[in-house]
Protein backbone atom coordinates (compact mmCIF):
# COMPACT_ATOMS: atom_id res chain seq x y z
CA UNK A 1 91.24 95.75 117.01
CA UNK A 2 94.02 93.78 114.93
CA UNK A 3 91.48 90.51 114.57
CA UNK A 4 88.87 93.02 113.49
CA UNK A 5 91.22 94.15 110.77
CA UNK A 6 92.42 90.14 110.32
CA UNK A 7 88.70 89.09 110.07
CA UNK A 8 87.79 91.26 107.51
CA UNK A 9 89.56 89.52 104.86
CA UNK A 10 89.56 86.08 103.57
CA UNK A 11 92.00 83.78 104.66
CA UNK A 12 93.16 83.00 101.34
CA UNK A 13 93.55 86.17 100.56
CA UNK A 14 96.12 87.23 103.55
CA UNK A 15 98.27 84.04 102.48
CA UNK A 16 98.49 85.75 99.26
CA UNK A 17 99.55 88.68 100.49
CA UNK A 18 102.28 87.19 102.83
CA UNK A 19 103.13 84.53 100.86
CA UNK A 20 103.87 87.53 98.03
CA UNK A 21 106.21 89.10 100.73
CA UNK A 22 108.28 86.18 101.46
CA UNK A 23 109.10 85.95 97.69
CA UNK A 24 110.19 89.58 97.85
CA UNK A 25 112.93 88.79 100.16
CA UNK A 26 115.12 86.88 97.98
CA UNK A 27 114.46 89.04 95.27
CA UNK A 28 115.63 92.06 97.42
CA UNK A 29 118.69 90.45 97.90
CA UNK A 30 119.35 89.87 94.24
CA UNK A 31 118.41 93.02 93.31
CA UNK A 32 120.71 95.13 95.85
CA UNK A 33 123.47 93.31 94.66
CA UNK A 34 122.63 93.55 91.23
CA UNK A 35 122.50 97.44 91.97
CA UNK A 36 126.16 97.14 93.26
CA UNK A 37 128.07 95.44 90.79
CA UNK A 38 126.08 97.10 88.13
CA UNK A 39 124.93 100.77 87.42
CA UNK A 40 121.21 101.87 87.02
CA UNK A 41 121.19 104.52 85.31
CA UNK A 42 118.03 104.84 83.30
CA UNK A 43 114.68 105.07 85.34
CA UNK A 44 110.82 105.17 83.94
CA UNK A 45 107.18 106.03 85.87
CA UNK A 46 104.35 103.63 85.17
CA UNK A 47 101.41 103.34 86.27
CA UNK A 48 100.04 99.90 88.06
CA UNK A 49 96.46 99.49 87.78
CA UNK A 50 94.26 97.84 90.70
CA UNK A 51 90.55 97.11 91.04
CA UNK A 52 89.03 99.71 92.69
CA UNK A 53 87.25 98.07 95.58
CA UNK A 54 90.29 96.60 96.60
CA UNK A 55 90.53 96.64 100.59
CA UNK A 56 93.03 99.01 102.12
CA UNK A 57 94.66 96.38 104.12
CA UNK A 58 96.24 95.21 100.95
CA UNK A 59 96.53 98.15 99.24
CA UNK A 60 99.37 98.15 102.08
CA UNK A 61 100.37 95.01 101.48
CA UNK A 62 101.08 95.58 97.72
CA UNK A 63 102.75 99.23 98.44
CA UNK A 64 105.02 97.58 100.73
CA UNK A 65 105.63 94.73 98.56
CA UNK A 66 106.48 97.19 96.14
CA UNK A 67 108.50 99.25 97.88
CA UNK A 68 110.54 96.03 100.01
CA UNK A 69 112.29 95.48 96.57
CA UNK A 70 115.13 98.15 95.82
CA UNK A 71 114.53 98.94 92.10
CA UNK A 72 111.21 100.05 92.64
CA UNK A 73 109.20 102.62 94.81
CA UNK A 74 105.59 103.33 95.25
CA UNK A 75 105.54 107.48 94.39
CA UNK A 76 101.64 108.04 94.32
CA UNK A 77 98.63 105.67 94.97
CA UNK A 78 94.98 106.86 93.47
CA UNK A 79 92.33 104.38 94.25
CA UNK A 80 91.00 105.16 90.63
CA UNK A 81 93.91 104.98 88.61
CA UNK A 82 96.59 102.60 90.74
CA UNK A 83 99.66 103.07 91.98
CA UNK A 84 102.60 105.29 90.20
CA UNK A 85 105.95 103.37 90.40
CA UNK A 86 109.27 104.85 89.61
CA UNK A 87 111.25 102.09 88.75
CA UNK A 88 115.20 102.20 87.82
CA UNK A 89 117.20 99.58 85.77
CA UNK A 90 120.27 99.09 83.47
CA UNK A 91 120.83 99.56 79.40
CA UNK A 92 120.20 95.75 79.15
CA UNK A 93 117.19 95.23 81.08
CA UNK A 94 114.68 98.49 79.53
């Protein structure tokens, strides 16, 4: 079952993806603590556009990439429009 799922995409393409997810670690880090020493008060919706044949296997990928990092969340995902992120920050980053 999971090397179905594996063998559908391209290899590249899932070295992307994790690749992608690695560089969210750090960048979770720096954000949390960012978060902590300063306030976020302001927060704004946009919308992330995607292709539309874009397999669902990372469609996951990029929600959770999304989501791994603490300023931003995933709220809604249309396969039309893209995902809706809320994302929060300070006065000096808008």
């Amino acid at each position: 079952m999971i090397c179905k799922v594996i063998c559908r995409l391209s290899t590249f393409l899932w070295l992307k993806a994790i690749a992608k997810i690695f560089t969210a670690i750090p960048i979770a880090y720096i954000e949390a603590l960012q978060m902590i020493f300063k306030p976020h008060k302001k927060g704004q919706i946009l919308q992330e556009e995607i292709k539309p044949d874009r397999p669902e296997e990372l469609v996951f990928m990029d929600i959770f990439y999304i989501t791994f990092t603490p300023k931003t969340i995933v709220t809604n995902y249309d396969p039309q429009q893209g995902y809706t992120v809320h994302r929060i920050y300070t006065d000096g980053e808008g």
